[in-house]
N, C-alpha and C. Protein backbone atom coordinates (compact mmCIF):
# COMPACT_ATOMS: atom_id res chain seq x y z
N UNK A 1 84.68 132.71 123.09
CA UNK A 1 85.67 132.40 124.12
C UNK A 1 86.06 133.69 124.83
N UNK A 2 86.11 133.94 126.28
CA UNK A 2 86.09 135.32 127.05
C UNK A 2 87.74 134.57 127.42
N UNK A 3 88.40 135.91 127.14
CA UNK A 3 89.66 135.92 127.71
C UNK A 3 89.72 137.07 128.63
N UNK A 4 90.54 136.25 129.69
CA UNK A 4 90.46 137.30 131.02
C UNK A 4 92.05 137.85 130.84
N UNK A 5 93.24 136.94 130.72
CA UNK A 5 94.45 137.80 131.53
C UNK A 5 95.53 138.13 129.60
N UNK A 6 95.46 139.28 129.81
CA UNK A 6 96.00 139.77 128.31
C UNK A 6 97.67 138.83 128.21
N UNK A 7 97.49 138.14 126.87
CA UNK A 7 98.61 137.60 126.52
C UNK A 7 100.25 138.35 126.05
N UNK A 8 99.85 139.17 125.73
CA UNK A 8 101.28 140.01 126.10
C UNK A 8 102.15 140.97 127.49
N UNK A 9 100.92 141.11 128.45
CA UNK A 9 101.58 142.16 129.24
C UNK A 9 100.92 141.41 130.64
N UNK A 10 99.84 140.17 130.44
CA UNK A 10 99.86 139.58 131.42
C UNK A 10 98.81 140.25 132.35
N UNK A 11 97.65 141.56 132.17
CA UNK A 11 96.99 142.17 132.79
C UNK A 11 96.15 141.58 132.51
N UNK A 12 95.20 141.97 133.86
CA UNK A 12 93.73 140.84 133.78
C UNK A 12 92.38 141.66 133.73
N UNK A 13 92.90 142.86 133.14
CA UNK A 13 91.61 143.94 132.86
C UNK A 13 91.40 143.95 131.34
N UNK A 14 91.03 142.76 130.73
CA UNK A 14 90.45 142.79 129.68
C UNK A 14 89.27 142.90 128.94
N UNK A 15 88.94 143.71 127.97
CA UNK A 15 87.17 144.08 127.87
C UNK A 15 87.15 144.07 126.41
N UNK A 16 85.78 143.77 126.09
CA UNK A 16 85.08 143.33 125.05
C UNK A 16 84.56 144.25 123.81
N UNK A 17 85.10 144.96 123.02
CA UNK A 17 84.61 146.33 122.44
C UNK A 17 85.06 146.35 121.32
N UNK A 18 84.40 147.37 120.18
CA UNK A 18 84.81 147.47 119.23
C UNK A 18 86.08 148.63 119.10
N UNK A 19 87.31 148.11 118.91
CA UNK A 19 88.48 149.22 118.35
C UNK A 19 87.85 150.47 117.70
N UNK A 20 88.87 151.20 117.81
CA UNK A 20 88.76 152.42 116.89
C UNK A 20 88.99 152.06 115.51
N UNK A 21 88.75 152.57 114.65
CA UNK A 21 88.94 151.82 113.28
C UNK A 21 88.52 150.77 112.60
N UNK A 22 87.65 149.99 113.35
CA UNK A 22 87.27 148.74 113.60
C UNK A 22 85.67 148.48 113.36
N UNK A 23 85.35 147.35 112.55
CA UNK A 23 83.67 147.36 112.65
C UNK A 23 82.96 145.88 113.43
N UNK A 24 84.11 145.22 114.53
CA UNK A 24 83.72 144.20 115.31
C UNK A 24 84.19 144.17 116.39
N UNK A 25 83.86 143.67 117.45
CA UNK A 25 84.12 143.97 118.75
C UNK A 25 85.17 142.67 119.21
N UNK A 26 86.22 143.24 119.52
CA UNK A 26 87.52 142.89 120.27
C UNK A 26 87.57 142.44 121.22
N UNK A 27 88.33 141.44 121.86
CA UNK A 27 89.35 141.61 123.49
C UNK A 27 90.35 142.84 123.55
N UNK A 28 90.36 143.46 124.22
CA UNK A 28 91.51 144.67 124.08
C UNK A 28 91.82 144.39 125.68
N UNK A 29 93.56 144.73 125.80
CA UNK A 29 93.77 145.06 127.19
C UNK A 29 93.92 146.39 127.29
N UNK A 30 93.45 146.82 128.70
CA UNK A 30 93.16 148.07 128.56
C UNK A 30 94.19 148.99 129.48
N UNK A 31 95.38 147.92 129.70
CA UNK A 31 96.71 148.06 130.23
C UNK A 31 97.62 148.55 129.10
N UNK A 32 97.72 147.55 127.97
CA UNK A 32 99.06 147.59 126.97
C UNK A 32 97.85 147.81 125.70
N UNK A 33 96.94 147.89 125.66
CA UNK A 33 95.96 147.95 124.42
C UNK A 33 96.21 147.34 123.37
N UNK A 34 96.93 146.02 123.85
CA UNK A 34 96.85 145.07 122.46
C UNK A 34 95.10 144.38 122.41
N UNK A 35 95.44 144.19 121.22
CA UNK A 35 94.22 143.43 120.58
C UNK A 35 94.47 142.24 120.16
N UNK A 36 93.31 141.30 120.78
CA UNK A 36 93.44 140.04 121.15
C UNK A 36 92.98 139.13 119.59
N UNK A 37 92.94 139.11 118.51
CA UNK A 37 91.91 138.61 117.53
C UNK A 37 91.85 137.61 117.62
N UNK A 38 91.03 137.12 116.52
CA UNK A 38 90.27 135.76 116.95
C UNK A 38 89.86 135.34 115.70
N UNK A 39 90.38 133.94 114.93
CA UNK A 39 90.17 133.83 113.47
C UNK A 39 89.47 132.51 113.60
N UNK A 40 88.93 132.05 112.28
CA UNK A 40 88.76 130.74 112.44
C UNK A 40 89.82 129.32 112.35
N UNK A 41 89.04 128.59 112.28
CA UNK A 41 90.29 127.58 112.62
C UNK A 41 90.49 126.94 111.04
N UNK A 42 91.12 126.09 110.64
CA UNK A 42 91.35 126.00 108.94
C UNK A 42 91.40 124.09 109.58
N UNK A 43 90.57 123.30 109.24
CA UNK A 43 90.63 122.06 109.12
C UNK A 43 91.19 121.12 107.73
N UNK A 44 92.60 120.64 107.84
CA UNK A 44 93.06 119.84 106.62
C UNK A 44 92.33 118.44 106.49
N UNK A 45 92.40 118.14 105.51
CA UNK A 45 92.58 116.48 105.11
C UNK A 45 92.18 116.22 103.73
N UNK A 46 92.19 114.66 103.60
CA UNK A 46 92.32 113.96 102.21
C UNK A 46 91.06 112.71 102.20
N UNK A 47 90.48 112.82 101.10
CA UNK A 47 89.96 111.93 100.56
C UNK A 47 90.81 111.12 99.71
N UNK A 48 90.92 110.15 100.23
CA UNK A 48 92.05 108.95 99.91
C UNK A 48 91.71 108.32 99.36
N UNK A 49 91.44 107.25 97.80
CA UNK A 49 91.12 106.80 96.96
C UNK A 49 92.63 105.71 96.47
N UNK A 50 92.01 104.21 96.48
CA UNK A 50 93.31 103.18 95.68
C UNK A 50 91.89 102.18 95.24
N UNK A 51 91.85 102.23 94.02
CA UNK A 51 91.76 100.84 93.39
C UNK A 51 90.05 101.05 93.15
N UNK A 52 89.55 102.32 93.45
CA UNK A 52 88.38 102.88 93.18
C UNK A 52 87.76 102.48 94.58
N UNK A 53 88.67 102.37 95.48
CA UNK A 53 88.19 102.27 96.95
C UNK A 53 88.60 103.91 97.89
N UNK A 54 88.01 103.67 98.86
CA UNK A 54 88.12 104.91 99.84
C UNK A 54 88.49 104.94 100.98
N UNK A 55 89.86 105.28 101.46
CA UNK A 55 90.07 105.04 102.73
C UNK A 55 89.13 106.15 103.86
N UNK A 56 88.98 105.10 104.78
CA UNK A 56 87.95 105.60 106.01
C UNK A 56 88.44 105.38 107.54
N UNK A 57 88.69 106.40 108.33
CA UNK A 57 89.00 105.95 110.12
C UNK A 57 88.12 105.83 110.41
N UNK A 58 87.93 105.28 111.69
CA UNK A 58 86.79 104.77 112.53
C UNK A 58 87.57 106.12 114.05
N UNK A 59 87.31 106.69 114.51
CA UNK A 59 87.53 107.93 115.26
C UNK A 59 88.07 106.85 116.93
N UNK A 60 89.23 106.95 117.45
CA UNK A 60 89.41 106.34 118.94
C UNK A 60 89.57 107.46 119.57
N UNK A 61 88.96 108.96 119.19
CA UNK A 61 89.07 109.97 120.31
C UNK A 61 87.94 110.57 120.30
N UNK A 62 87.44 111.82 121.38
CA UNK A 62 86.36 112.21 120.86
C UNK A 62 86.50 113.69 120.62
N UNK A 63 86.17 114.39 119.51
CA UNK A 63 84.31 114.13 119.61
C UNK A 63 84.30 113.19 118.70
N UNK A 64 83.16 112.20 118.64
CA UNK A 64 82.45 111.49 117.89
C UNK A 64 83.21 110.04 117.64
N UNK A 65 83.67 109.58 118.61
CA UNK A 65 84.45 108.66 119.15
C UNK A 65 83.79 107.03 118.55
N UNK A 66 84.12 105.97 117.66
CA UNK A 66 83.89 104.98 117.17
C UNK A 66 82.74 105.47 116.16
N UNK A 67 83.38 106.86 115.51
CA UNK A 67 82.37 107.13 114.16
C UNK A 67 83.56 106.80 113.17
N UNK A 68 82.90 106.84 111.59
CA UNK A 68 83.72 107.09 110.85
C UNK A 68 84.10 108.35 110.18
N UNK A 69 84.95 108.83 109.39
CA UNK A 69 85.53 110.17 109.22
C UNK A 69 86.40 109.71 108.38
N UNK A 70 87.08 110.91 107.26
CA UNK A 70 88.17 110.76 106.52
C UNK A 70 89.43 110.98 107.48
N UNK A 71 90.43 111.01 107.20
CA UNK A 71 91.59 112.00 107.57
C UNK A 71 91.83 113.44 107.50
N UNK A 72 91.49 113.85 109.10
CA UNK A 72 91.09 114.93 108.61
C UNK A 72 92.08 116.12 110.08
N UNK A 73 92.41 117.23 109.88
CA UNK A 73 92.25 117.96 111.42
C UNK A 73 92.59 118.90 111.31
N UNK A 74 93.38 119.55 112.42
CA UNK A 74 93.53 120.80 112.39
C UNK A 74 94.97 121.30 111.80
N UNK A 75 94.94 122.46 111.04
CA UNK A 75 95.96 122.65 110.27
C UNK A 75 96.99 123.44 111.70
N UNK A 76 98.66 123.00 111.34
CA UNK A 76 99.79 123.86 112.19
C UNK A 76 100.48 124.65 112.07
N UNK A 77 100.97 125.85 112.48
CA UNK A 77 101.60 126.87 112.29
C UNK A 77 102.82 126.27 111.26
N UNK A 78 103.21 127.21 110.37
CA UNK A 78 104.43 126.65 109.69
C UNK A 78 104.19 125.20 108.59
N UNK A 79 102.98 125.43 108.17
CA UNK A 79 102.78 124.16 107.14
C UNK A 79 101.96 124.64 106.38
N UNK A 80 101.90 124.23 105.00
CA UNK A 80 100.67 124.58 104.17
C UNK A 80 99.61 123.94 104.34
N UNK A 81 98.53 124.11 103.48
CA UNK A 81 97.36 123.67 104.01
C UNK A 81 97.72 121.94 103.79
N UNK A 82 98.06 121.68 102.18
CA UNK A 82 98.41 120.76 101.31
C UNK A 82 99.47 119.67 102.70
N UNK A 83 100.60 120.45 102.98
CA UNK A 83 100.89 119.14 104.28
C UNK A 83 100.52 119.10 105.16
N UNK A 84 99.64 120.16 105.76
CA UNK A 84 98.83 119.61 106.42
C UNK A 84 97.60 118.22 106.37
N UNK A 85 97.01 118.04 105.12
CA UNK A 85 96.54 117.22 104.74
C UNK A 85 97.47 116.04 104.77
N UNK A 86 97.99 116.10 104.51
CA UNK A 86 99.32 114.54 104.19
C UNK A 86 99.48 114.57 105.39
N UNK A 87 99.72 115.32 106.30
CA UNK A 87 100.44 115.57 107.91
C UNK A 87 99.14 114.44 108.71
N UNK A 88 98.07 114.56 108.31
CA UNK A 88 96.79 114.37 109.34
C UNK A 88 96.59 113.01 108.90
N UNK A 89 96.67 113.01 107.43
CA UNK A 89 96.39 111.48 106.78
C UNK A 89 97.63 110.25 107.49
N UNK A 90 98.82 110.57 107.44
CA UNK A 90 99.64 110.19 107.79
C UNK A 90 99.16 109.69 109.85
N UNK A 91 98.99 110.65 110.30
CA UNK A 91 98.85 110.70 111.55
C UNK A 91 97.68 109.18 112.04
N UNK A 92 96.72 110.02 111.26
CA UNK A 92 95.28 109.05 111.33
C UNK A 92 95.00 107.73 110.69
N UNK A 93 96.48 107.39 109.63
CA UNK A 93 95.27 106.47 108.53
C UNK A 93 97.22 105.71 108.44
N UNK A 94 98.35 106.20 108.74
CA UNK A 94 99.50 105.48 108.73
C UNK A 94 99.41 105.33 107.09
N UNK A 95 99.10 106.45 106.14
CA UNK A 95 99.14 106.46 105.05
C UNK A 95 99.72 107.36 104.33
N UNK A 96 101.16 106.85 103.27
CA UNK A 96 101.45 107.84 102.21
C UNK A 96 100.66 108.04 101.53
N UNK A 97 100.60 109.51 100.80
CA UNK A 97 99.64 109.60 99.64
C UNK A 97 100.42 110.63 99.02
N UNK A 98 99.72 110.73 97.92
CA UNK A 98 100.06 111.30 96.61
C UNK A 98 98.48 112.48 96.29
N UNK A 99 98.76 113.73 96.96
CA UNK A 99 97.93 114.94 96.43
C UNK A 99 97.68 115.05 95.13
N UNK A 100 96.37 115.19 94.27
CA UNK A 100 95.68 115.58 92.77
C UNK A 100 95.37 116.70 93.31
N UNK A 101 94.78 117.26 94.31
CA UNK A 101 94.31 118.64 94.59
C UNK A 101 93.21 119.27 95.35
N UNK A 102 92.85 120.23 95.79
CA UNK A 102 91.38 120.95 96.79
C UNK A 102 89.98 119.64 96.22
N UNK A 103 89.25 118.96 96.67
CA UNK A 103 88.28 118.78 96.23
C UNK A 103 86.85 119.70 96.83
N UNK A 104 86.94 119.80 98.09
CA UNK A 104 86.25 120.86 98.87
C UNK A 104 86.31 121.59 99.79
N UNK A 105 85.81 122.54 99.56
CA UNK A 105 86.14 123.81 100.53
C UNK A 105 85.32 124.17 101.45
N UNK A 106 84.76 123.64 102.45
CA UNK A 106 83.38 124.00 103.26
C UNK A 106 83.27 125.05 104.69
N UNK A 107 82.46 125.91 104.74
CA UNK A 107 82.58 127.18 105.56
C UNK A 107 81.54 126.61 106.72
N UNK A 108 82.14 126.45 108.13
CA UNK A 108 80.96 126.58 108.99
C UNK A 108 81.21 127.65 110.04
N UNK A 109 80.43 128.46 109.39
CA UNK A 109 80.51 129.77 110.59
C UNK A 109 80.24 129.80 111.86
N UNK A 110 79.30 128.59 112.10
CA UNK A 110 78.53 128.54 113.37
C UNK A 110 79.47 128.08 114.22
N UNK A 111 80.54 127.46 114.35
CA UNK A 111 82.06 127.00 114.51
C UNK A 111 83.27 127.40 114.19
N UNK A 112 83.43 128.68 113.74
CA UNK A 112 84.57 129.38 112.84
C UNK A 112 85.47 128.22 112.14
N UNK A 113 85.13 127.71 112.23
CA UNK A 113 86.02 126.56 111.15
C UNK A 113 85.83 126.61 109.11
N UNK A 114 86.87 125.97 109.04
CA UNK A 114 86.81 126.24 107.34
C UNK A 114 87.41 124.59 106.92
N UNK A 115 86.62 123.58 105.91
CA UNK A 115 87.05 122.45 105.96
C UNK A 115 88.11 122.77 104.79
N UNK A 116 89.37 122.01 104.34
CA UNK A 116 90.03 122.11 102.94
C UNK A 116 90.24 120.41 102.95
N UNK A 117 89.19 119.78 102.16
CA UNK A 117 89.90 118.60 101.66
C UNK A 117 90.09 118.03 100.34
N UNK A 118 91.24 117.57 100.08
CA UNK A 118 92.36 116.90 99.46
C UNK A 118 91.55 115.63 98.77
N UNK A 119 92.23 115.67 97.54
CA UNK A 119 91.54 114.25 96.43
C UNK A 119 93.24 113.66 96.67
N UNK A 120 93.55 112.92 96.84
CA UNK A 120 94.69 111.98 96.50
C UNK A 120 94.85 110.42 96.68
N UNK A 121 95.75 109.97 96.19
CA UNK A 121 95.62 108.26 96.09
C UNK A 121 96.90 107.32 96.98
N UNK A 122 96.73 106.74 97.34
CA UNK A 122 97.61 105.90 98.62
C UNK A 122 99.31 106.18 97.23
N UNK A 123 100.33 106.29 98.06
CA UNK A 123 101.29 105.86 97.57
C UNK A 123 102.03 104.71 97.20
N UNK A 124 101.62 103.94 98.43
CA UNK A 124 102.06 102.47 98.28
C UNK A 124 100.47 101.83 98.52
N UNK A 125 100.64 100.47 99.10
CA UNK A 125 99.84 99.76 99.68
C UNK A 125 99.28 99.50 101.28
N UNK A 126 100.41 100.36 102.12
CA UNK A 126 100.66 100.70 103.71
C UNK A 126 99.27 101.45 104.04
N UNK A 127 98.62 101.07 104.88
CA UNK A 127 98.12 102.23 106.12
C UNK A 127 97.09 101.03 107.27
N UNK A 128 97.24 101.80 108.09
CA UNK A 128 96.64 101.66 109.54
C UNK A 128 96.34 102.06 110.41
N UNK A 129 95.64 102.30 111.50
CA UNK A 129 95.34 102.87 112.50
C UNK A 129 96.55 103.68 113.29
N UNK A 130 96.04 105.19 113.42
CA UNK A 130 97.43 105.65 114.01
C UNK A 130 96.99 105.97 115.51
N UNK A 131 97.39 106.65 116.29
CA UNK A 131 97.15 106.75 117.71
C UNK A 131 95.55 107.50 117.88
N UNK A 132 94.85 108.37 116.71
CA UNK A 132 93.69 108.69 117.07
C UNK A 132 92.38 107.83 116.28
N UNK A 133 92.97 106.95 115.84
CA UNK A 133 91.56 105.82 115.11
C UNK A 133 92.27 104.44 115.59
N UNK A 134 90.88 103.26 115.56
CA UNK A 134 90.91 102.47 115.99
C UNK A 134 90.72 101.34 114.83
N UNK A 135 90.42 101.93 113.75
CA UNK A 135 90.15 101.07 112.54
C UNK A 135 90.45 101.83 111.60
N UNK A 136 91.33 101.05 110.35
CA UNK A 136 91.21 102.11 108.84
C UNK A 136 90.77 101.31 107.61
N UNK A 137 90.20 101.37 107.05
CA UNK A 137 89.40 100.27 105.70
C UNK A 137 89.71 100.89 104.70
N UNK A 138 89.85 100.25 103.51
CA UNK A 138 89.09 100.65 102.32
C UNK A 138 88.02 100.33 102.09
N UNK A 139 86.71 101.32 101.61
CA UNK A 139 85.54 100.70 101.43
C UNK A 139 85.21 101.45 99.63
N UNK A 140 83.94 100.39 99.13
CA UNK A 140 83.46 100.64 98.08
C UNK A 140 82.48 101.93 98.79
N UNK A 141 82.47 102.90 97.60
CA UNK A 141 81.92 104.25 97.85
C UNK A 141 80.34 103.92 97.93
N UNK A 142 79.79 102.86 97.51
CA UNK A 142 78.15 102.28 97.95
C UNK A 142 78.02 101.68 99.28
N UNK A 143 79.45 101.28 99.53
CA UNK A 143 78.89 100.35 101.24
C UNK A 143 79.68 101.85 102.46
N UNK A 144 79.49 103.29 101.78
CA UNK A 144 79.64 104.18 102.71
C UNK A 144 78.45 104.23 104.06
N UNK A 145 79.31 103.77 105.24
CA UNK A 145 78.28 104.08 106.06
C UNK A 145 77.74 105.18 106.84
N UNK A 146 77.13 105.90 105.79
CA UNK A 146 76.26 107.30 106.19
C UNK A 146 75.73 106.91 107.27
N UNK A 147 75.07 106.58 108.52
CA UNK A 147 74.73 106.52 109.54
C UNK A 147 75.25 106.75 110.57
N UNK A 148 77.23 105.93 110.58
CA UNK A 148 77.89 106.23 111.50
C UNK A 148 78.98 107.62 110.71
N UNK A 149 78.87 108.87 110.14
CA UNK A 149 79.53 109.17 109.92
C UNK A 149 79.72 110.29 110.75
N UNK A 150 80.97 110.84 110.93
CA UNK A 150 81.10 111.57 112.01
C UNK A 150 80.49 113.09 112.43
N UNK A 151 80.86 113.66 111.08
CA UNK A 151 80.46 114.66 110.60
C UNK A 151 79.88 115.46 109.64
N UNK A 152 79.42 116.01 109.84
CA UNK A 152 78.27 116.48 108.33
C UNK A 152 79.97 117.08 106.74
N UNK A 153 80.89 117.48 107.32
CA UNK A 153 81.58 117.72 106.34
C UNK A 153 82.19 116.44 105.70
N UNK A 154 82.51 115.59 106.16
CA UNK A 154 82.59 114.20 105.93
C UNK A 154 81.50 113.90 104.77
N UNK A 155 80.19 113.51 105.69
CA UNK A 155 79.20 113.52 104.82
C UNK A 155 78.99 114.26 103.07
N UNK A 156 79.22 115.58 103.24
CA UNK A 156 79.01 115.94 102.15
C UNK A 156 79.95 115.95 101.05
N UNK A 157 81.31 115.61 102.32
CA UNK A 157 82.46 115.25 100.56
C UNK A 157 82.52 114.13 100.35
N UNK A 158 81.58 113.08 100.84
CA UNK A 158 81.35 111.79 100.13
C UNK A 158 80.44 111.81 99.22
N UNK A 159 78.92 112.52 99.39
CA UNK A 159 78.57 112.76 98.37
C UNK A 159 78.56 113.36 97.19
N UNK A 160 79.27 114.53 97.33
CA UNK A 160 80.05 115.24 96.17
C UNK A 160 81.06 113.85 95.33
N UNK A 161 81.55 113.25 95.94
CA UNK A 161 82.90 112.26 95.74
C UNK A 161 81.88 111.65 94.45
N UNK A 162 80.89 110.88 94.86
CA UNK A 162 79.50 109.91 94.62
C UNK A 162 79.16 110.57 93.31
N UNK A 163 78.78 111.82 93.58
CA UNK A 163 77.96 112.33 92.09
C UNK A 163 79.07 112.75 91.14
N UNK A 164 80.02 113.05 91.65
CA UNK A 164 81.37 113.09 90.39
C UNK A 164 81.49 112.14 89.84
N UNK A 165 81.70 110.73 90.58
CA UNK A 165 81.63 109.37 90.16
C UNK A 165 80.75 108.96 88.91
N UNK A 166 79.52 109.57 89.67
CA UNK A 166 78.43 109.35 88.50
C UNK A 166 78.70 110.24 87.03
N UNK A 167 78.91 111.57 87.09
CA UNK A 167 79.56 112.05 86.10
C UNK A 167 80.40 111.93 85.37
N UNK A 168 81.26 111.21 85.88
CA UNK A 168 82.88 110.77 85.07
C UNK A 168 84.08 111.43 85.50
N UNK A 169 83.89 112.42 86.32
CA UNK A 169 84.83 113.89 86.35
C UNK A 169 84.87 114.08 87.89
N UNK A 170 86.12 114.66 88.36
CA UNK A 170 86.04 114.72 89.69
C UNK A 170 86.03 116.33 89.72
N UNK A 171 85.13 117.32 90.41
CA UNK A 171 85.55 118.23 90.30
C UNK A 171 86.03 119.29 91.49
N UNK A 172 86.17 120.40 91.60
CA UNK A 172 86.35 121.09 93.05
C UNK A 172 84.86 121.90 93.70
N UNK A 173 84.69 121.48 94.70
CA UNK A 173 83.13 121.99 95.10
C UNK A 173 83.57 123.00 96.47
N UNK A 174 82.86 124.38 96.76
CA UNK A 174 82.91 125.24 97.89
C UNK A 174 81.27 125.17 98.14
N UNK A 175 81.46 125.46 99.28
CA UNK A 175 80.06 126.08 100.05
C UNK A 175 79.81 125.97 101.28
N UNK A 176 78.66 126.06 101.85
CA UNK A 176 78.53 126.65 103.32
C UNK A 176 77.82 125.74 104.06
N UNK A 177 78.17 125.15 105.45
CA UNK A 177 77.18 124.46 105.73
C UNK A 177 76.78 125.03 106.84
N UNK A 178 75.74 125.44 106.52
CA UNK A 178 75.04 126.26 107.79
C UNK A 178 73.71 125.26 108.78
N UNK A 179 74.01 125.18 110.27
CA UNK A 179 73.63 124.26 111.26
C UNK A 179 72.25 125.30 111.77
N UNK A 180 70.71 124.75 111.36
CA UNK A 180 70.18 125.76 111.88
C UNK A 180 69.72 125.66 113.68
N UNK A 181 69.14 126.49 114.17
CA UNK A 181 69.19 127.13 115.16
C UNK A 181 68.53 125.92 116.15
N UNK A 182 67.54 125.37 115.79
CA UNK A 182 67.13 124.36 116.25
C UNK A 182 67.60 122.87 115.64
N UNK A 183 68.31 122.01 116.36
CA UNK A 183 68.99 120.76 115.66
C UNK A 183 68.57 119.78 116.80
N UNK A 184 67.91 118.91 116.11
CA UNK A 184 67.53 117.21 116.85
C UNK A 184 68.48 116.20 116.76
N UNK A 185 69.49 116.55 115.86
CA UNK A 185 70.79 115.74 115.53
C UNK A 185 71.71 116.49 114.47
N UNK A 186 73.09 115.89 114.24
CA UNK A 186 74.01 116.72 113.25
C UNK A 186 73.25 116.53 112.34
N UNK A 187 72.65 115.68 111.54
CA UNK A 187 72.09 114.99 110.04
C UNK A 187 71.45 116.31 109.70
N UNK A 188 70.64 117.00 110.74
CA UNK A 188 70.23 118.03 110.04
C UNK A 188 70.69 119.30 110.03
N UNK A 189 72.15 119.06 109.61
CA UNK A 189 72.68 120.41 108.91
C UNK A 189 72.56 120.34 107.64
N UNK A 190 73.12 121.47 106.78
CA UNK A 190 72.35 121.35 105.68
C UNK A 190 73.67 122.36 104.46
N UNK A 191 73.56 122.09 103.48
CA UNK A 191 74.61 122.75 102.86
C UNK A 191 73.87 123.85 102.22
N UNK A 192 74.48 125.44 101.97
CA UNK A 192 74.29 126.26 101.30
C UNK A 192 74.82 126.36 100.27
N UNK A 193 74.65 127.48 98.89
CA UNK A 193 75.17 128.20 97.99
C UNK A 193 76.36 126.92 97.69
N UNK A 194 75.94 126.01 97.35
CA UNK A 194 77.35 125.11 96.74
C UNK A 194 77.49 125.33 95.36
N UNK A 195 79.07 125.68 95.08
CA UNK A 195 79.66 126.08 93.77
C UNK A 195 80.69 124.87 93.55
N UNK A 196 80.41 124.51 92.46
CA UNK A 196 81.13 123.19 91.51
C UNK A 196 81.90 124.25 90.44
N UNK A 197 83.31 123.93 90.73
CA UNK A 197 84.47 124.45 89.03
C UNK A 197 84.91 123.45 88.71
């Protein structure tokens, strides 16, 4: 992202360089010499589980608009990651829940984004479509429909979800999903270095 007019002093002579002290290259204004940084973004949500079912949105915005997806988004200044998750679930799925904890942690660099999602179980019996989905289900974790799913991080914390299942044990999984250079569709991204504790 090229930023032209510096956010503190409002000058529009901004340039691209590595700081002094520094081993990556900056926005700097070259008026007030602040430095512009640039982090990734931290994506919350919850894998929602009642009755050995899985709550699922169907997406009414885009990107990826009448896919399915957990509850999921972008984390807000002034919240932990943890309400953030409840914050998004709530938003998307009109659902209390009750946090057990991190189930996965997924890095996509190619997007500066970082996924953190949440194992927890409905509080009551309530949820529904909130202003950004158009449908919310519970589904059995076999009639997951991998075809329409929105996103590859989606994707892979269902299958993590799946082979815990099969194990007996739910556990916490990190790793990387790296999108290679040539892509014919999302399906072929692909997960790296995945660590199970």
């Amino acid at each position: 992202m090229k930023i032209n007019y510096c956010s503190q002093c409002g000058a529009n002579d901004v340039k691209f360089r590595v700081p002094d002290g520094d081993s990556r290259p900056r926005f700097i204004c070259t008026n007030c010499h602040f430095i512009h940084y640039q982090n990734p973004n931290i994506v919350a949500g919850c894998l929602v589980t009642h009755d050995d079912k899985i709550l699922i949105c169907k997406r009414a915005i885009e990107p990826r608009k009448g896919m399915w997806t957990l509850p999921a988004g972008f984390m807000e200044n002034h919240e932990t990651v943890e309400q953030a998750a409840a914050r998004e679930t709530w938003e998307e799925a009109r659902a209390e829940i009750k946090i057990h904890g991190l189930f996965t942690l997924l890095n996509l660099p190619h997007i500066n984004q970082v996924y953190m999602i949440y194992h927890g179980n409905l509080a009551g019996n309530d949820f529904g479509p909130g202003p950004e989905s158009s449908e919310v289900k519970l589904i059995d974790a076999r009639d997951t429909p991998w075809e329409e799913l929105a996103f590859p991080t989606i994707r892979e914390t269902l299958k993590l979800y799946i082979e815990d299942l099969e194990h007996g044990q739910l556990r916490f999984h990190c790793g990387d999903i790296i999108r290679p250079l040539v892509l014919s569709d999302s399906r072929n991204a692909w997960l790296a270095n995945r660590k199970t504790r």
